[in-house]
N, C-alpha and C. Protein backbone atom coordinates (compact mmCIF):
# COMPACT_ATOMS: atom_id res chain seq x y z
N UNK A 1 1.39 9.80 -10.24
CA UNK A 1 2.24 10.58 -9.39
C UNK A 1 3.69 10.14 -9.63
N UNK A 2 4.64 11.08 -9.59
CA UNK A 2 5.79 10.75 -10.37
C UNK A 2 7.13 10.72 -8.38
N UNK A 3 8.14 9.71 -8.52
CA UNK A 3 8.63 9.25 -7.64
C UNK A 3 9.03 10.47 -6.83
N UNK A 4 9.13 11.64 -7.31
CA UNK A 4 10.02 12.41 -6.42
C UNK A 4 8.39 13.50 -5.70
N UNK A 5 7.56 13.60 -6.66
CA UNK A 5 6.20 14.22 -5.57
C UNK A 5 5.77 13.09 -4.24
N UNK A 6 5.71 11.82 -5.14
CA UNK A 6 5.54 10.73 -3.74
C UNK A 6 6.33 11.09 -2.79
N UNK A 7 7.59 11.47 -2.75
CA UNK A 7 8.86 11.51 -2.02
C UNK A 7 8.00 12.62 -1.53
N UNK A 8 8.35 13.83 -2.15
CA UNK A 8 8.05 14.97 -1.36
C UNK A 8 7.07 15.08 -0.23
N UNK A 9 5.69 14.66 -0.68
CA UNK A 9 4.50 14.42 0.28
C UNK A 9 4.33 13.38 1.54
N UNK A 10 5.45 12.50 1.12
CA UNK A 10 5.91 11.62 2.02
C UNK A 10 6.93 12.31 2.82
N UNK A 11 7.27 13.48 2.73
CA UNK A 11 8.09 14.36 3.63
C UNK A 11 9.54 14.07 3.21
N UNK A 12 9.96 13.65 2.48
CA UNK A 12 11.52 13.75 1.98
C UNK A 12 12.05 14.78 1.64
N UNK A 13 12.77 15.05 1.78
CA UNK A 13 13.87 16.65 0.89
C UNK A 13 13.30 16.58 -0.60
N UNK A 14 13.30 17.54 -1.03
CA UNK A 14 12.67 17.33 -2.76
C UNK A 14 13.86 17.06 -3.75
N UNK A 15 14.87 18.05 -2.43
CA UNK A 15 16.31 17.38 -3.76
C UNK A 15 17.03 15.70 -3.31
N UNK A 16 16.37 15.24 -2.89
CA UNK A 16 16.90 14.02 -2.44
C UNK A 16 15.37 12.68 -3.09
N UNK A 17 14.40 13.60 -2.84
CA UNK A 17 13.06 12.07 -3.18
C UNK A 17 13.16 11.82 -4.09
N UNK A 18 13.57 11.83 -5.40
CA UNK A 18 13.22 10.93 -6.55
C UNK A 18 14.79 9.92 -6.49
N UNK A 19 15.63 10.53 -6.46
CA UNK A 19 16.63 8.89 -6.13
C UNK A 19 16.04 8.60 -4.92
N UNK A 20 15.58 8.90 -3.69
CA UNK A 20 15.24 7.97 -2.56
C UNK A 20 14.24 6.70 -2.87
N UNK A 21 13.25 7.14 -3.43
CA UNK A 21 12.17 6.34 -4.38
C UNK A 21 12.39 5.94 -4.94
N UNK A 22 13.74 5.87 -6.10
CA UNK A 22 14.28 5.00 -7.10
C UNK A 22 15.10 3.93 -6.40
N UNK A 23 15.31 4.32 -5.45
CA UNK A 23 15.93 3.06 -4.75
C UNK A 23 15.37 1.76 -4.09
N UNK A 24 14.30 2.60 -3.22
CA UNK A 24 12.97 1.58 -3.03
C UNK A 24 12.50 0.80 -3.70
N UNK A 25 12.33 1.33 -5.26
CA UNK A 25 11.46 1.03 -5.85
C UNK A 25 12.48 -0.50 -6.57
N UNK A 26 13.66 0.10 -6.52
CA UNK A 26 14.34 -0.98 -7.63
C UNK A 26 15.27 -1.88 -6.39
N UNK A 27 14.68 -1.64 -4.98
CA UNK A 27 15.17 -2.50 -4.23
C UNK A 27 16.22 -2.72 -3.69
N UNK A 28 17.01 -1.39 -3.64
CA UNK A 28 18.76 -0.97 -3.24
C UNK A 28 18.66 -0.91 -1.48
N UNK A 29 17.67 0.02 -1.32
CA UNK A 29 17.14 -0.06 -0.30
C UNK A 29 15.94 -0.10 0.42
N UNK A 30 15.79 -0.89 1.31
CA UNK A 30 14.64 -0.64 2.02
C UNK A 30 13.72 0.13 3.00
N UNK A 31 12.66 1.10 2.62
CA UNK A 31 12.23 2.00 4.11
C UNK A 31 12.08 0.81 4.77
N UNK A 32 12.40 2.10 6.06
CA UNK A 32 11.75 1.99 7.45
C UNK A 32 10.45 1.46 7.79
N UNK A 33 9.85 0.73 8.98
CA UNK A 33 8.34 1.00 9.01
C UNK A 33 7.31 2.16 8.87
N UNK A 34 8.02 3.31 9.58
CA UNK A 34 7.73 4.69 9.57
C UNK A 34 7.57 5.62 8.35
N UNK A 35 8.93 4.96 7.67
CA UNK A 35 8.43 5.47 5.85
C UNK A 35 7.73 4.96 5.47
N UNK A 36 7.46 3.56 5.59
CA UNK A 36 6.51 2.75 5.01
C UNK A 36 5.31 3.44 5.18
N UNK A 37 4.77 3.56 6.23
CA UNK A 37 3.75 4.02 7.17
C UNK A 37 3.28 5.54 5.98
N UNK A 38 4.34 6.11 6.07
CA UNK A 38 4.25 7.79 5.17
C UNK A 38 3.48 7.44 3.73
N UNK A 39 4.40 6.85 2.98
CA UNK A 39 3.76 6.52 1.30
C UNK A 39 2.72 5.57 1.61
N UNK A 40 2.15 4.80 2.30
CA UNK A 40 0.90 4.26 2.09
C UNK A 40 -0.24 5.40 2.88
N UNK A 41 0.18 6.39 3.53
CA UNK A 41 -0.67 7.17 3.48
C UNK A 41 -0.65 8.21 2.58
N UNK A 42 -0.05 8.44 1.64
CA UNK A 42 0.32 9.24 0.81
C UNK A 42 -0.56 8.51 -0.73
N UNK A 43 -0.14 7.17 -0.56
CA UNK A 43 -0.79 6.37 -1.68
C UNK A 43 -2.35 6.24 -1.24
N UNK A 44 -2.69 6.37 -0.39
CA UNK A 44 -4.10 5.81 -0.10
C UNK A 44 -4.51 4.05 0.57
N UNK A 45 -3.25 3.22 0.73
CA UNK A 45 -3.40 2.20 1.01
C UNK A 45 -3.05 1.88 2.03
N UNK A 46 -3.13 0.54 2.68
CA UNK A 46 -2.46 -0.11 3.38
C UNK A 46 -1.56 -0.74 3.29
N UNK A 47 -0.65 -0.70 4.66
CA UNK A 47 0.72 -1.10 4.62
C UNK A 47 0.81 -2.52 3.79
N UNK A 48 -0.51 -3.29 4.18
CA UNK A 48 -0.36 -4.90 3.27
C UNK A 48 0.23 -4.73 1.62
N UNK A 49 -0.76 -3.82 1.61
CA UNK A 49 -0.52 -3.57 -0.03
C UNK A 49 0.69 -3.37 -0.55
N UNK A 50 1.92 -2.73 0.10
CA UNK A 50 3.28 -2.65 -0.28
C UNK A 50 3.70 -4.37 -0.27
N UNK A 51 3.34 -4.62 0.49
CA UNK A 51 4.29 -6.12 0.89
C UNK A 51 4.02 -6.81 -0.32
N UNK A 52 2.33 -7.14 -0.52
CA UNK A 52 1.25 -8.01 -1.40
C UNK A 52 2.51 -8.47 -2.65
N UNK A 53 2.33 -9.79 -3.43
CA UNK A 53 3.20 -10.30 -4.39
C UNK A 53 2.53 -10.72 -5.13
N UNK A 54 0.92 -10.51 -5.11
CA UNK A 54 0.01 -11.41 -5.85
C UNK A 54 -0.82 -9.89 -6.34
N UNK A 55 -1.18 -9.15 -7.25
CA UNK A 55 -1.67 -8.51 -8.16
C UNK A 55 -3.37 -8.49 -7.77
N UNK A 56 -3.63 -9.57 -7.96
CA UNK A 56 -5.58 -10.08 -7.28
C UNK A 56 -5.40 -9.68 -5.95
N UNK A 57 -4.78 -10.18 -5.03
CA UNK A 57 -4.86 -10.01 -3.27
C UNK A 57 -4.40 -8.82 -3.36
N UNK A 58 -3.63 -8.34 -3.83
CA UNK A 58 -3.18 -6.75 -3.60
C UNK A 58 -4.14 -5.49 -3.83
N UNK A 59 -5.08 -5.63 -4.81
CA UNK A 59 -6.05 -4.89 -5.02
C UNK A 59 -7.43 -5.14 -4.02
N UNK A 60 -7.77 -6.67 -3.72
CA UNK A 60 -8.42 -7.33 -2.70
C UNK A 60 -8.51 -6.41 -1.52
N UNK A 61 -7.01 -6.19 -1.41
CA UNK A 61 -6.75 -5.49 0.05
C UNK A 61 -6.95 -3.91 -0.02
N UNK A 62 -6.86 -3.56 -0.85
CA UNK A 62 -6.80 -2.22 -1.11
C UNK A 62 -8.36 -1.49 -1.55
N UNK A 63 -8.97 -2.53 -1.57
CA UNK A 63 -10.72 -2.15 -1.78
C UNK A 63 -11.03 -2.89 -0.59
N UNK A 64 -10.77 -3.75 0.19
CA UNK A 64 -11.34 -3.80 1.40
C UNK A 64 -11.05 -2.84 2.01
N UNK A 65 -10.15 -2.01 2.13
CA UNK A 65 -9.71 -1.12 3.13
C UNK A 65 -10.20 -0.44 3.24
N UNK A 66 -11.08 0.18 1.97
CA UNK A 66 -11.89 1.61 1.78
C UNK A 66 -13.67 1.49 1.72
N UNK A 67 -13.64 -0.20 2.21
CA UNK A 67 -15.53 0.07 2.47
C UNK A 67 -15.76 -0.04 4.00
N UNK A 68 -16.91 0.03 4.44
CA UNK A 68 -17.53 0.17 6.08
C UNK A 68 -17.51 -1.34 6.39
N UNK A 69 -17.48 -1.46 7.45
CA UNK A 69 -17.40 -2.16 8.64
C UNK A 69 -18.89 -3.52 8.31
N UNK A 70 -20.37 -2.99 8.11
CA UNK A 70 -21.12 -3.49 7.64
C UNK A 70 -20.75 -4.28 6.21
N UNK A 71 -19.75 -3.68 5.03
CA UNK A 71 -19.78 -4.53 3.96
C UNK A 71 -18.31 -5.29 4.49
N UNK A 72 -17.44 -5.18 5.07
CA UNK A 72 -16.12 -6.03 5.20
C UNK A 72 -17.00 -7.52 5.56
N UNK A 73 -17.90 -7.26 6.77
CA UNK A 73 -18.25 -8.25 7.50
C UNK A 73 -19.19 -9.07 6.24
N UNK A 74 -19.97 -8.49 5.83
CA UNK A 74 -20.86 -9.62 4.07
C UNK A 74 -19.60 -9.91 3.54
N UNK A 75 -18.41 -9.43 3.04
CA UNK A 75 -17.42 -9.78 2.16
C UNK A 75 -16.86 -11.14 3.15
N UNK A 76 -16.18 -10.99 3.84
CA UNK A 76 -15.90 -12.04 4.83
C UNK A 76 -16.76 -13.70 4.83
N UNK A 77 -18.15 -12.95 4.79
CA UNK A 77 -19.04 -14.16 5.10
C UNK A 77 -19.14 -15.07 3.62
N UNK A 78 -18.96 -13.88 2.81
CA UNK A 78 -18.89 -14.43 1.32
C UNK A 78 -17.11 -15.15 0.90
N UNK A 79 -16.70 -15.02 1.37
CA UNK A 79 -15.37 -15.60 1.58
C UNK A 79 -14.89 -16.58 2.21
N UNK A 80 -16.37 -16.87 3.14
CA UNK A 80 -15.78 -17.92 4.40
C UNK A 80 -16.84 -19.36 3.57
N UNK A 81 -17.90 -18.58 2.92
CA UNK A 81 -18.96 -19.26 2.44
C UNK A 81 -17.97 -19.89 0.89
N UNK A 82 -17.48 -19.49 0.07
CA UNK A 82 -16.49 -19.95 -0.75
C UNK A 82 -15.54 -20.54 -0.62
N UNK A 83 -14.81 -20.33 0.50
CA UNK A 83 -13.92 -21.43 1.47
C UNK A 83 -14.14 -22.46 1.26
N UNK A 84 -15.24 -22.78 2.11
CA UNK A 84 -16.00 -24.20 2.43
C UNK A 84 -16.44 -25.06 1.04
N UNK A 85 -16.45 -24.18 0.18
CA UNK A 85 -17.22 -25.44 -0.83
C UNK A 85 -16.36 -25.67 -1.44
């Protein structure tokens, strides 16, 4: 998806989203929580996932987000069980 459809679907002006997104992206400026909020529903993720700085935890988070309640809780236990040793 190219910066200015993200923009658009994220509700931006179409003649304004691809510099709005180029700015984000290269860090001129920062959204809002509320924009934030827009492109991770637009992207499919969670808000963590924008923040994430680590590549492994960022994807981590972004496939936990999208299984049931029954596998978070085995993933967890398998996580808490790897912890410990």
């Amino acid at each position: 998806m190219s910066q200015k459809q993200l923009g658009i679907e994220a509700g931006f002006d179409p003649s304004s989203a691809s510099p709005r997104m180029n700015q984000y992206e290269k860090g001129k400026h920062h959204p809002d929580a509320t924009t934030v909020a827009k492109l991770c529903e637009v992207l499919g993720v969670p808000v963590a996932y924008l923040y994430c700085d680590d590549d492994d935890l960022a994807r981590v988070i972004a496939n936990f987000s999208k299984v049931g309640e029954k596998d978070r809780k085995r993933i967890l236990a398998i996580v808490d069980t790897v912890k410990q040793s």
